[in-house]
Protein backbone atom coordinates (compact mmCIF):
# COMPACT_ATOMS: atom_id res chain seq x y z
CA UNK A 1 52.20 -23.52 13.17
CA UNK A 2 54.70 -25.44 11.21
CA UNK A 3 57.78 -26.89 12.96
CA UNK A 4 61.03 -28.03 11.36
CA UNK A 5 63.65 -29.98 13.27
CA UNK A 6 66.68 -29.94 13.04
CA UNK A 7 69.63 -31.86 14.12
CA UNK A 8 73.00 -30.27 15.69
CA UNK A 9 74.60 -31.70 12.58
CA UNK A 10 73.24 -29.77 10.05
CA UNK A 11 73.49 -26.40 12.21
CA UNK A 12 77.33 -27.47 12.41
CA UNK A 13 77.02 -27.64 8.21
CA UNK A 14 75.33 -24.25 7.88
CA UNK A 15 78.29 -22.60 9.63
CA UNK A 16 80.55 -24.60 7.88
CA UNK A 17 79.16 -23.30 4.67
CA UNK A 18 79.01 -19.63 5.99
CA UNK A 19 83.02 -19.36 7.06
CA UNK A 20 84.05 -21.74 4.05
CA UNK A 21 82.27 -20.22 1.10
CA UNK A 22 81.16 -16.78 2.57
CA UNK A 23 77.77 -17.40 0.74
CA UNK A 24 76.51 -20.87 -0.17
CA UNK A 25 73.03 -22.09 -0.81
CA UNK A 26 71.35 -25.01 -1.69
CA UNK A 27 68.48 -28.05 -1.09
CA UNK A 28 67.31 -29.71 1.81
CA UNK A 29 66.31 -33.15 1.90
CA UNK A 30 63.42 -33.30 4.86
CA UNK A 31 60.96 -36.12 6.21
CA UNK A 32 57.21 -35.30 7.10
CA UNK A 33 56.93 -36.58 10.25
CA UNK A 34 52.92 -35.66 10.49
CA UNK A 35 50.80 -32.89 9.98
CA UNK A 36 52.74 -29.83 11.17
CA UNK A 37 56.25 -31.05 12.02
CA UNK A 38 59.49 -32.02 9.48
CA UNK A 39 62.48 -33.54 9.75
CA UNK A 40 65.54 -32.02 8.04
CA UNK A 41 67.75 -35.14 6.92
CA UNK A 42 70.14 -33.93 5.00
CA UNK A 43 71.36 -30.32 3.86
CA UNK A 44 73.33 -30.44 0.59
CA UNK A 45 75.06 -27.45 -0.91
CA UNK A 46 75.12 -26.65 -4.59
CA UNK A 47 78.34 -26.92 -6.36
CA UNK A 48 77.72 -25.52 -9.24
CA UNK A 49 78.16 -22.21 -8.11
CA UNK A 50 79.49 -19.44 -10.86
CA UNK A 51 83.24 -20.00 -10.36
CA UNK A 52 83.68 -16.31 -12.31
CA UNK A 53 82.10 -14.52 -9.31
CA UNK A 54 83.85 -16.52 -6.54
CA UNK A 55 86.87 -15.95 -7.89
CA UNK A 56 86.37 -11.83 -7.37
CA UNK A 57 87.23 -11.36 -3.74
CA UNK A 58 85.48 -7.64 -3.60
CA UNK A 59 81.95 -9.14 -5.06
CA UNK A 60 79.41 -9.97 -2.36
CA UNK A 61 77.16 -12.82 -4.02
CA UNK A 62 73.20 -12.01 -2.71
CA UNK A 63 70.19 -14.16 -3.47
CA UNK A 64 69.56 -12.33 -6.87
CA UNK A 65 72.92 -13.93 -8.33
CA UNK A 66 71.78 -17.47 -7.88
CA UNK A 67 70.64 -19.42 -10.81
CA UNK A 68 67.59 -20.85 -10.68
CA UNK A 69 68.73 -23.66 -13.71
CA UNK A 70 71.19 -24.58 -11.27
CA UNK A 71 69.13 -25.25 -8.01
CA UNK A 72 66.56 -27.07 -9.92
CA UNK A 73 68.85 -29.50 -11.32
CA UNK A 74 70.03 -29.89 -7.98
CA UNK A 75 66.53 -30.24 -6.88
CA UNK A 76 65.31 -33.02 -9.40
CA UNK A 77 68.56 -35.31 -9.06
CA UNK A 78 68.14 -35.16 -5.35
CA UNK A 79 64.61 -36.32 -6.02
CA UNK A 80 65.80 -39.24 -7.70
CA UNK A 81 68.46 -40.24 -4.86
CA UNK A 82 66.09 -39.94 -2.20
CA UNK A 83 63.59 -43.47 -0.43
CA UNK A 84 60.22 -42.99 -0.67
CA UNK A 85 59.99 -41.32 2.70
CA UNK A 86 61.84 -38.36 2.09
CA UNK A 87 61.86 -35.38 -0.28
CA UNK A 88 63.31 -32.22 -1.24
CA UNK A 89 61.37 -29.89 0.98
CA UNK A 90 63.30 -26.36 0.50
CA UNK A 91 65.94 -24.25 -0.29
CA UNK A 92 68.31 -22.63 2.47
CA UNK A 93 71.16 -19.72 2.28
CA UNK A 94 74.07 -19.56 4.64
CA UNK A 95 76.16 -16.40 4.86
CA UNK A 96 78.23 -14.33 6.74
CA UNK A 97 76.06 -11.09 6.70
CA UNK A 98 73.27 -10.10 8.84
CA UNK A 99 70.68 -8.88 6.02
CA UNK A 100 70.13 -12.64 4.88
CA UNK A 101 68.57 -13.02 7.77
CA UNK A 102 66.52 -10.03 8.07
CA UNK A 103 62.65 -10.42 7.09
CA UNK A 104 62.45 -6.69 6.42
CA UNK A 105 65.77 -6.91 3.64
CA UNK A 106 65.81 -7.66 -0.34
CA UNK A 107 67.32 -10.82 0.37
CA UNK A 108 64.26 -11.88 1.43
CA UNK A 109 62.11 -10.55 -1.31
CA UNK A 110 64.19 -12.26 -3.87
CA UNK A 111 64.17 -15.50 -2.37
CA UNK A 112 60.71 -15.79 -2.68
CA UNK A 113 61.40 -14.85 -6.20
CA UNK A 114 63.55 -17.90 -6.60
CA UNK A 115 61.34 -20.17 -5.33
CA UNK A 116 58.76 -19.08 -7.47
CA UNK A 117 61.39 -19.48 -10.76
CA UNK A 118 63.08 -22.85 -9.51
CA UNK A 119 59.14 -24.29 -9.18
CA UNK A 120 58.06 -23.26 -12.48
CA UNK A 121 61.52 -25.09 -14.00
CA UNK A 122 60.48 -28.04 -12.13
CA UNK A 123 57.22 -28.38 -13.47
CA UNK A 124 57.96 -27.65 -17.34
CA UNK A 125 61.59 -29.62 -17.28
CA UNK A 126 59.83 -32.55 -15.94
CA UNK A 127 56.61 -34.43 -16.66
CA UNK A 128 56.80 -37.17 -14.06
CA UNK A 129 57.67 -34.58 -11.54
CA UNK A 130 55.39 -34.80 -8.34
CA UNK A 131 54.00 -37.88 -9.01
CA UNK A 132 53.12 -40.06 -6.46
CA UNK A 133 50.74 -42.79 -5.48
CA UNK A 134 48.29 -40.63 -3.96
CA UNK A 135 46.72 -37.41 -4.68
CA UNK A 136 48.87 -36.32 -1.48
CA UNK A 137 51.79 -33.82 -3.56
CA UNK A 138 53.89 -31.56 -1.78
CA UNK A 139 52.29 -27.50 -1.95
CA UNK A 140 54.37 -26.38 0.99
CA UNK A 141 58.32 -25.48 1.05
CA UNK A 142 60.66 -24.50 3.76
CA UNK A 143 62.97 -21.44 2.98
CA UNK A 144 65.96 -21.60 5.93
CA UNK A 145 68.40 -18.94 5.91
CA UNK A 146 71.24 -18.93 8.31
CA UNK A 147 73.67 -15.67 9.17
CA UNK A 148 77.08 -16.10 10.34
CA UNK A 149 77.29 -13.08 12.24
CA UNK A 150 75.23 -13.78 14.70
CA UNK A 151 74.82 -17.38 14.09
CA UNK A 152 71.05 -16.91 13.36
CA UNK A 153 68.55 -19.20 11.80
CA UNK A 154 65.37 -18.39 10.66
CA UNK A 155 62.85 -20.89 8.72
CA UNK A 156 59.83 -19.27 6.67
CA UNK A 157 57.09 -21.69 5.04
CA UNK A 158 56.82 -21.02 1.30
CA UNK A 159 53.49 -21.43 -0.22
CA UNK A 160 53.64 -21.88 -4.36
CA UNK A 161 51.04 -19.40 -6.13
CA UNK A 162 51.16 -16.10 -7.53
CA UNK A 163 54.49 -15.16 -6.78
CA UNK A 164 54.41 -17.17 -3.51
CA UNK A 165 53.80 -16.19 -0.11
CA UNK A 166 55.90 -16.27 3.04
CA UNK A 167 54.47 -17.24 6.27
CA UNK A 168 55.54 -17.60 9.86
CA UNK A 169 57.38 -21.00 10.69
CA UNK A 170 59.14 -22.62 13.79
CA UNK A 171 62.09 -24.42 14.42
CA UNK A 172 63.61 -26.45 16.83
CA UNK A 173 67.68 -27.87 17.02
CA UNK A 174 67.75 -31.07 18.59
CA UNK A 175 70.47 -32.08 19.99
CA UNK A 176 70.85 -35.99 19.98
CA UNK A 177 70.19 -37.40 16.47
CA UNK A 178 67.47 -38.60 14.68
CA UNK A 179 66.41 -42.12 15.08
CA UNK A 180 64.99 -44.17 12.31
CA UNK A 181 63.19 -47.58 11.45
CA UNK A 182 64.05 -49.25 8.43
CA UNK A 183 61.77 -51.34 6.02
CA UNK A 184 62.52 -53.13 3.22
CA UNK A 185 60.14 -54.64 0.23
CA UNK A 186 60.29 -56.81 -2.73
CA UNK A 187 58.19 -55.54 -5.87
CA UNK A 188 58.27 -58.20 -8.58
CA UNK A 189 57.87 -56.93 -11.97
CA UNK A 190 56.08 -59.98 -14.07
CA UNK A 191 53.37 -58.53 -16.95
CA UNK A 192 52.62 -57.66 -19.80
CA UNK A 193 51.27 -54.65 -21.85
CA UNK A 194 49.55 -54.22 -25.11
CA UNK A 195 51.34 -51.63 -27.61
CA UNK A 196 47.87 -49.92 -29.02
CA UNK A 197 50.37 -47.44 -31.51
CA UNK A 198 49.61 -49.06 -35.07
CA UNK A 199 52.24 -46.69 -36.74
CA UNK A 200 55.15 -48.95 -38.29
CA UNK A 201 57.60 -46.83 -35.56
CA UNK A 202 57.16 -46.81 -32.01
CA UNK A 203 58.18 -44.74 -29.72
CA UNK A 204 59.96 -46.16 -26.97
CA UNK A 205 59.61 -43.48 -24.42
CA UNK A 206 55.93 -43.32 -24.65
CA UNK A 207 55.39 -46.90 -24.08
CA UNK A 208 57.59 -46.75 -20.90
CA UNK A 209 55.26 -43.57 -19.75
CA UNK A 210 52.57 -46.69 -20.29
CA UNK A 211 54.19 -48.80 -17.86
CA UNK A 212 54.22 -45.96 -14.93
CA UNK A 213 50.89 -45.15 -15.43
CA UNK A 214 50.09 -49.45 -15.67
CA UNK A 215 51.98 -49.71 -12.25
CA UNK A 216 50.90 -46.64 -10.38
CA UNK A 217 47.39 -48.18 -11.03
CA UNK A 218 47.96 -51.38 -9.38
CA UNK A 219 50.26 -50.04 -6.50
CA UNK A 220 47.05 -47.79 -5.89
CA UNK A 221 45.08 -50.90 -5.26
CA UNK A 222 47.44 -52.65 -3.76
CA UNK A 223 46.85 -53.90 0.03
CA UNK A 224 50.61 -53.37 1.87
CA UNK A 225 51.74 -56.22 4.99
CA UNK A 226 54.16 -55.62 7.20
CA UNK A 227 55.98 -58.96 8.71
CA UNK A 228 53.19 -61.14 6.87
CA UNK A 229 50.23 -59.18 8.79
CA UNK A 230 48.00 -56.69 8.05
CA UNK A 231 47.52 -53.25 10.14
CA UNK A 232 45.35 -50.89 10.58
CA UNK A 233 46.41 -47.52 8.85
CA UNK A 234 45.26 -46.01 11.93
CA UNK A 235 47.84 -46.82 14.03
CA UNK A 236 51.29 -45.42 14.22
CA UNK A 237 54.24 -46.82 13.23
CA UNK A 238 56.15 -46.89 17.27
CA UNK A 239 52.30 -48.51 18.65
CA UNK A 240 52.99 -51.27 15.71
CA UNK A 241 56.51 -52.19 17.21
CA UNK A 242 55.61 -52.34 20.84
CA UNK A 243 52.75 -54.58 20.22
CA UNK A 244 54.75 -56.44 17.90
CA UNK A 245 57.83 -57.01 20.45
CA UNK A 246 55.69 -59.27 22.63
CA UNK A 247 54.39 -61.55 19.89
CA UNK A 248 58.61 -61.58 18.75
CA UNK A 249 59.50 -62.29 22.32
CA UNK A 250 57.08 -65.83 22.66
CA UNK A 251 58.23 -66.93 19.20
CA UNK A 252 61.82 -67.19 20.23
CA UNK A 253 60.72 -68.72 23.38
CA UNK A 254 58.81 -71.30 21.48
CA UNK A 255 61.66 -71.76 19.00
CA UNK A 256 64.11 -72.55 21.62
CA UNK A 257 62.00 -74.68 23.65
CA UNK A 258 61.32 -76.54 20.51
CA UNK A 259 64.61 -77.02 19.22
CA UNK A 260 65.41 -78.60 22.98
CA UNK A 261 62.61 -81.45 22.19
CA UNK A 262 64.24 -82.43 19.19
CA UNK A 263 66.50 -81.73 16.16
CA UNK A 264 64.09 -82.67 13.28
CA UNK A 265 61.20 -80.22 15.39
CA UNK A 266 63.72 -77.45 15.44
CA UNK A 267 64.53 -77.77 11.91
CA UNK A 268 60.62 -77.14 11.49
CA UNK A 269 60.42 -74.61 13.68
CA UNK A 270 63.18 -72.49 11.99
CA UNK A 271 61.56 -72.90 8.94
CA UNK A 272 58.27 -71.91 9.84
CA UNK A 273 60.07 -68.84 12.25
CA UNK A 274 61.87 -67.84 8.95
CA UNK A 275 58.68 -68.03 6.64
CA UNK A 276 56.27 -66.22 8.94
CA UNK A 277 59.04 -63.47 9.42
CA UNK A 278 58.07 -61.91 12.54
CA UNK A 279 62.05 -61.64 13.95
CA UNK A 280 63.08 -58.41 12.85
CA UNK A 281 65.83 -58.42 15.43
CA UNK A 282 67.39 -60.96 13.17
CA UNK A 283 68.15 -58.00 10.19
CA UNK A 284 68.98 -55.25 12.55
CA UNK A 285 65.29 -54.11 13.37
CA UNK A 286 64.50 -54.24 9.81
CA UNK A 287 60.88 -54.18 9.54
CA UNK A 288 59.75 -56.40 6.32
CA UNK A 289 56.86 -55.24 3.88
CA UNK A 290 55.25 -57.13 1.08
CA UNK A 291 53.12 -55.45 -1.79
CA UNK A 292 50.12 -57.83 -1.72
CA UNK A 293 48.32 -57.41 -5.83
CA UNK A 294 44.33 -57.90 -6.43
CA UNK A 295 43.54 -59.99 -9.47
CA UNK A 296 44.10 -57.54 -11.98
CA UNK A 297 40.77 -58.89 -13.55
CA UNK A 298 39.00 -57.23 -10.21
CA UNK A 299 40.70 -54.00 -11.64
CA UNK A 300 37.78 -53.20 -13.96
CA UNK A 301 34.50 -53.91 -13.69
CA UNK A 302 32.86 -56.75 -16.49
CA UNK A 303 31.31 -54.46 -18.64
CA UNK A 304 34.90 -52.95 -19.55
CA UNK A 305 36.31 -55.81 -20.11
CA UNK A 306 37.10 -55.57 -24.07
CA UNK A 307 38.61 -58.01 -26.72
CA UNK A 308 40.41 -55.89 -29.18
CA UNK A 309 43.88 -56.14 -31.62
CA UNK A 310 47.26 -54.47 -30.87
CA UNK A 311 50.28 -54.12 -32.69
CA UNK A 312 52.54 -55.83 -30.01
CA UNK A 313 53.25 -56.06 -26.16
CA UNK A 314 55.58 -55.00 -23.79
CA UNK A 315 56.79 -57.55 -21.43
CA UNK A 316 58.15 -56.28 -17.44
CA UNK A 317 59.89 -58.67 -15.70
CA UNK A 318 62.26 -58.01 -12.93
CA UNK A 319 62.69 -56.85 -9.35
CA UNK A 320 62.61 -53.38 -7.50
CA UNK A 321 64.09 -53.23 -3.97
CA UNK A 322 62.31 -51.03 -1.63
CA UNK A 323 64.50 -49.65 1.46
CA UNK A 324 62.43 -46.83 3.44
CA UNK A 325 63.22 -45.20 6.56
CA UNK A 326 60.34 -43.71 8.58
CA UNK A 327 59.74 -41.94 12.28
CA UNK A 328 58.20 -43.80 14.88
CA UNK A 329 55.25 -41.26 14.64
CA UNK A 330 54.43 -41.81 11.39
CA UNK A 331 51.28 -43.95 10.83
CA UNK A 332 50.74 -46.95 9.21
CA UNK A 333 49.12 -45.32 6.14
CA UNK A 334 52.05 -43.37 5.95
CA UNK A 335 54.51 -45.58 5.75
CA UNK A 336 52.27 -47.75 3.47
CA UNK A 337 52.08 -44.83 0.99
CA UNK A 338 55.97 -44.12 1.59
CA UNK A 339 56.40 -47.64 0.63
CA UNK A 340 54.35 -47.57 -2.91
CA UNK A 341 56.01 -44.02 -3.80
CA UNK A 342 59.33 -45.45 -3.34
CA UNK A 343 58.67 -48.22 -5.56
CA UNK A 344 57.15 -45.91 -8.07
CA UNK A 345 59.94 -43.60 -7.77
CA UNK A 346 62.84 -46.49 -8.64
CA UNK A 347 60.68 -46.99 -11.44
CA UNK A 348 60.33 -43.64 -12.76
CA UNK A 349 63.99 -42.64 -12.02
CA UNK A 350 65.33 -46.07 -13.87
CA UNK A 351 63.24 -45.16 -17.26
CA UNK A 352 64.32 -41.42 -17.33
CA UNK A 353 67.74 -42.84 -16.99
CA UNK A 354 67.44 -45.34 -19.58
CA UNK A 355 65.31 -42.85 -22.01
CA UNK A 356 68.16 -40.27 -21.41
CA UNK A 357 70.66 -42.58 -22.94
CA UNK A 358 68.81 -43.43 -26.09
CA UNK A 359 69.99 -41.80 -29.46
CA UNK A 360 67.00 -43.05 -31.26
CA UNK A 361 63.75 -43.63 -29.11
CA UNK A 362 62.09 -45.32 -32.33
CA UNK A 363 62.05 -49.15 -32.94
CA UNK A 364 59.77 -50.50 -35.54
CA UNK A 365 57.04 -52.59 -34.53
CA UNK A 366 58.24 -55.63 -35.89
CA UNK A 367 61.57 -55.43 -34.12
CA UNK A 368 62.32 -57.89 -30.85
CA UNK A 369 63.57 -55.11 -28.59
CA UNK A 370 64.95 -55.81 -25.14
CA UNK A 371 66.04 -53.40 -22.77
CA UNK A 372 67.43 -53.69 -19.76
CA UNK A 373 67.25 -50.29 -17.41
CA UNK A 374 70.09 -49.62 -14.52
CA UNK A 375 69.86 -51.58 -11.13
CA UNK A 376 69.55 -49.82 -7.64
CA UNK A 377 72.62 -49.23 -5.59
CA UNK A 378 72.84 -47.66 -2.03
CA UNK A 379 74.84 -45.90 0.06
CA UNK A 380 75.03 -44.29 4.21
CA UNK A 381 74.48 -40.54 4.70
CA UNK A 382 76.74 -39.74 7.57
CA UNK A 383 74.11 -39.29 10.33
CA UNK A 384 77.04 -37.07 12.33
CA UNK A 385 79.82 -34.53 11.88
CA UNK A 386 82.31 -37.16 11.96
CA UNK A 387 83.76 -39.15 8.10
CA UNK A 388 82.14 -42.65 9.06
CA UNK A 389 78.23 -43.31 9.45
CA UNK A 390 76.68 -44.20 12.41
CA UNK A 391 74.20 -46.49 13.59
CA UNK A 392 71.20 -43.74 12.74
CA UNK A 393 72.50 -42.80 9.52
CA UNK A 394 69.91 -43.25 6.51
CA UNK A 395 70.42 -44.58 2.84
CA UNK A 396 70.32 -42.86 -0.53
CA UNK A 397 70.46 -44.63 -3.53
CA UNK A 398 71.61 -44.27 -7.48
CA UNK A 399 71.73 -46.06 -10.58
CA UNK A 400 74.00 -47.84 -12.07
CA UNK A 401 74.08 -49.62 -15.64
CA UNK A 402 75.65 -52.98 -16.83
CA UNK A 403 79.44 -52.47 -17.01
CA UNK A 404 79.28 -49.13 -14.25
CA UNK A 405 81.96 -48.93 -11.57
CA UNK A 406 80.54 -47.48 -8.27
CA UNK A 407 82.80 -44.62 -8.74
CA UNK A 408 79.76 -42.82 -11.05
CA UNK A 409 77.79 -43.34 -7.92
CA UNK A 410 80.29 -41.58 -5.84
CA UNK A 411 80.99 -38.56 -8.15
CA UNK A 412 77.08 -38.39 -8.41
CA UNK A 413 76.85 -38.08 -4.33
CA UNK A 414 79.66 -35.62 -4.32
CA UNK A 415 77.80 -33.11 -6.86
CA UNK A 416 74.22 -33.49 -5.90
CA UNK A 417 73.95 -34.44 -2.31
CA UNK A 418 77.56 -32.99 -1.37
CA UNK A 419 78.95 -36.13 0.07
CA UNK A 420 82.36 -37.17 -0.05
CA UNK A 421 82.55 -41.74 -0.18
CA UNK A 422 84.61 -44.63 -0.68
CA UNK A 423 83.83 -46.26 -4.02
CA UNK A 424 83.91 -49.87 -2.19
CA UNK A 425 81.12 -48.10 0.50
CA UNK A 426 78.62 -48.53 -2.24
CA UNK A 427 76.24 -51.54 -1.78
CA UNK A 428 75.76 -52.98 -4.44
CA UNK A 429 74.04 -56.14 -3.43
CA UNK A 430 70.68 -55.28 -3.22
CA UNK A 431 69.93 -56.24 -6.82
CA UNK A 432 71.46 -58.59 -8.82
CA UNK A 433 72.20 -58.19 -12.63
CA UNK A 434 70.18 -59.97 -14.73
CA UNK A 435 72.21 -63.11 -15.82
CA UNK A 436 73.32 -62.85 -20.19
CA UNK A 437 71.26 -66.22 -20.42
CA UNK A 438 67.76 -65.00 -19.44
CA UNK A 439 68.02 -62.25 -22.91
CA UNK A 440 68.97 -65.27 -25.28
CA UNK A 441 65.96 -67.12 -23.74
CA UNK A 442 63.65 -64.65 -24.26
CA UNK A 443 64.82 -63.78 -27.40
CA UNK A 444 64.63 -67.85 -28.07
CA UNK A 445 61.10 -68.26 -26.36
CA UNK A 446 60.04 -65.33 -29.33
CA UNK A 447 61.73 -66.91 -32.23
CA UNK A 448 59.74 -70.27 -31.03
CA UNK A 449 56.47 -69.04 -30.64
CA UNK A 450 57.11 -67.17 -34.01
CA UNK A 451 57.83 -70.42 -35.64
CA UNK A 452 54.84 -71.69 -33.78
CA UNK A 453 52.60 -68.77 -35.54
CA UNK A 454 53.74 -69.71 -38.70
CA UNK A 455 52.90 -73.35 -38.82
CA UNK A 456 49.61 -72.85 -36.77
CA UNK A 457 48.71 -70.31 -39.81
CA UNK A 458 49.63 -72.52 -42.75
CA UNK A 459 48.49 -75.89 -41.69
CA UNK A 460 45.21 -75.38 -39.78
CA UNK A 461 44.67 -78.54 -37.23
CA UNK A 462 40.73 -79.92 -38.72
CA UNK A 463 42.93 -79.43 -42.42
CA UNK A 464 46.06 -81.63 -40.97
CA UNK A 465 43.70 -84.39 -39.64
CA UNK A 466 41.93 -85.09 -42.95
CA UNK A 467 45.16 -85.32 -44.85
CA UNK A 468 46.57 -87.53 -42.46
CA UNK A 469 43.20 -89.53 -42.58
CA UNK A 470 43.05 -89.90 -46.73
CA UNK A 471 46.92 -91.10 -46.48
CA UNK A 472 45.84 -93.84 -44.14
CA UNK A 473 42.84 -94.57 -46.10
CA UNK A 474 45.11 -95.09 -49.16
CA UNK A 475 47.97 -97.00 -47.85
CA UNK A 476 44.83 -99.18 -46.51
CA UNK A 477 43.33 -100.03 -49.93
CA UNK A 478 47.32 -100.56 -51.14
CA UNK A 479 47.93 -103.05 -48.96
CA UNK A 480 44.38 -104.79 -49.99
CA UNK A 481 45.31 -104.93 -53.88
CA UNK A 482 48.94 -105.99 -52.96
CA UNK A 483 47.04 -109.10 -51.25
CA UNK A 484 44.77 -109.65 -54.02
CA UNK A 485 47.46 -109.92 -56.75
CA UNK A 486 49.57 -111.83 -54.70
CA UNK A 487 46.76 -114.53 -54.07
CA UNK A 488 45.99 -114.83 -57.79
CA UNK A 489 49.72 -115.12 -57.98
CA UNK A 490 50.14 -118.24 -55.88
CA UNK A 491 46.94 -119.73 -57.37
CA UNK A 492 48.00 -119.48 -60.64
């Protein structure tokens, strides 16, 4: 059977919900820590509650009065905010009456109702919804309703499929929080795509759906490291740090016995402790991954490789910061495949963001058209009842555009996840803005290699060396009848 923890934290939430609101409802945010057992990270309330109805003191709000529209909203801009490692996982209900927590009531019949309408939104809202590195979607949901009466929780498993089906689910309430381990990856963005569209206007958003499906392909054959090494997928994730803690433990020994010999050795010996990267310790137990790429040319096999003409290409270059947080029990292939879908899902989230902003997605294809997408920014979930994180708390993470303050990020937090910041608590050092320079370079680099076209086209190279060889050949013979005349001249 299914299990779902839960932390005292979010029971504390649920109640506070119940007695505040009288009937609230909204998404939680869960981790799969294996097979049969979730994590609940974060519980998040909708605010977009009918403000009509809450107003009316003698109307009782039931399940049947929520809208769907609203929760999946909810549900998709979560999505966006969470790491790779987590996802929306359910819906849950806190009231003060009994019945919401009764199997036998109507509340329960129309939840399964919502489910069922909030799914179906999800899928025809959103194309990119669900996608993931592997084949490995979510099909299971958790429904948790909570009753303030009798301070009651009870967690269903929701199964998607004509109409949906309930089924019997456990859950626990732990008591100390959850603990986490961090990792943290680079993904360089540096190729380029052919634009195949011959029409004379192209469609920007399409060619962006071109570049998810480009880089889902080669994160799907990409081989993931972790500190520089490579690990079995086999193993799970708490094995990897106790065997690694040993081989940490001799490096600083050998460090600090060699920076005793000598300065100049220990000025080695930092450098080569810093580039092999096995001292975590150093970033807080941060555990480093690196997205290793196969020659793209090992892709395909030789018989489809194909010379053909295109109307243009579409350059990526750039960086996408990758910050994860995974259980102990998770394995290595998990975590691997947490890693890729986080990297796929900055990408994903970054162009719907930038195609949502566009009042014309059509550029003509002899335009020079540089975009230039929002950068990552992060921020703690509070990992306790109290206002200031603590040392288990977890990261979310929204988008910001050139010119942004962080305050969009914290209204954001506030109406999806429920989370009240300080606008100077966003970090927004984990990528850097692209400097104004690198644009007028590129757009330089194109005007050059236009020029370049030009000249190439009109003055072929085999045509330019036989001119230049007939002007040689005639200033030769000039320079022979000057002589001649000249010696006639002085013999004369």
């Amino acid at each position: 059977m299914r299990t779902v923890l839960l932390s005292k934290t979010d029971e504390l939430y649920l109640e506070k919900c119940a007695q505040e609101h009288s009937f609230s409802y909204g998404i939680i945010v869960g981790h799969q820590a294996d097979i049969t057992k979730s994590i609940v990270v974060h519980l998040a309330r909708n605010n977009e509650e009918d403000a009509d109805l809450e107003d009316l003191s003698n109307v009782q709000l039931s399940i049947r009065d929520i809208k769907s529209q609203s929760l999946a909203s909810q549900w998709l801009s979560a999505s966006k905010m969470c790491p790779g490692s987590f996802d929306v996982i359910g819906i849950f209900i806190a009231s003060e009456r009994l019945e919401i927590t009764n199997e036998q009531s109507d509340e329960f019949r129309n939840a399964k109702k919502l489910f069922s309408d909030v799914y179906d939104l999800l899928l025809k809202s959103n194309s990119t919804f669900g996608i993931y590195t592997t084949d490995m979607a979510q099909t299971e949901y958790v429904f948790l309703a909570y009753s303030l009466a009798d301070k009651k929780v009870v967690c269903k498993n929701y199964t998607y499929g004509n109409g949906g089906t309930f089924s019997n689910m456990d859950h626990r309430i732990v008591e100390k929080p959850f603990e986490w381990v961090q990792l943290e990856c680079n993904y360089d963005l540096d190729d380029i795509i052919p634009i195949v569209d011959t029409t004379s206007r192209i469609n920007i958003e399409d060619q962006f759906q071109n570049i998810i499906f480009t880089v889902r392909k080669y994160l799907i054959a990409s081989e993931v490291f972790l500190q520089n090494e490579i690990v079995e997928d086999t193993m799970d994730l708490q094995a990897y740090i106790k065997k690694k803690k040993p081989k940490d433990d001799n490096l600083k020994t050998t460090s600090a016995s060699t920076s005793a010999a000598s300065t100049s050795s220990a000025g080695a010996a930092s450098s080569l402790h810093l580039l092999s990267a096995h001292d975590s310790s150093s970033r807080g137990g941060v555990i480093r991954a690196s997205i290793v790429m196969p020659v793209k040319c090992q892709l395909n096999s030789p018989n489809d490789v194909k010379v053909s003409e295109f109307s243009g290409t579409l350059r990526m270059s750039g960086m996408i910061f990758s910050r994860i947080y995974c259980n102990s029990r998770n394995s290595i292939g998990d975590v691997k495949r947490f890693i890729r879908d986080d990297v796929l899902r900055s990408l994903v989230t970054r162009i719907q963001v930038y195609c949502d902003g566009l009042t014309d997605p059509h550029v003509t294809n002899a335009a020079v058209y540089i975009s230039e997408p929002p950068r990552r920014v992060f921020f703690n979930i509070p990992a306790d009842a109290g206002d200031k994180p603590s040392t288990n708390s977890v990261q979310f993470s929204e988008y910001l555009f050139r010119g942004e303050a962080p305050t969009v990020a914290v209204a954001q937090a506030k109406q999806v996840l429920d989370v009240e910041l300080d606008p100077e608590a966003i970090l927004l050092d984990a990528e850097s803005l692209p400097e104004d320079g690198h644009f007028s370079n590129m757009q330089r680099d194109t005007e050059n290699s236009d020029d370049n076209r030009k000249l190439n086209s009109s003055m072929p190279k085999r045509e330019l060396t036989r001119n230049l060889c007939m002007i040689g050949f005639a200033f030769a013979l000039l320079v022979v009848l000057a002589s001649v005349i000249l010696h006639h001249a002085m013999t004369g």
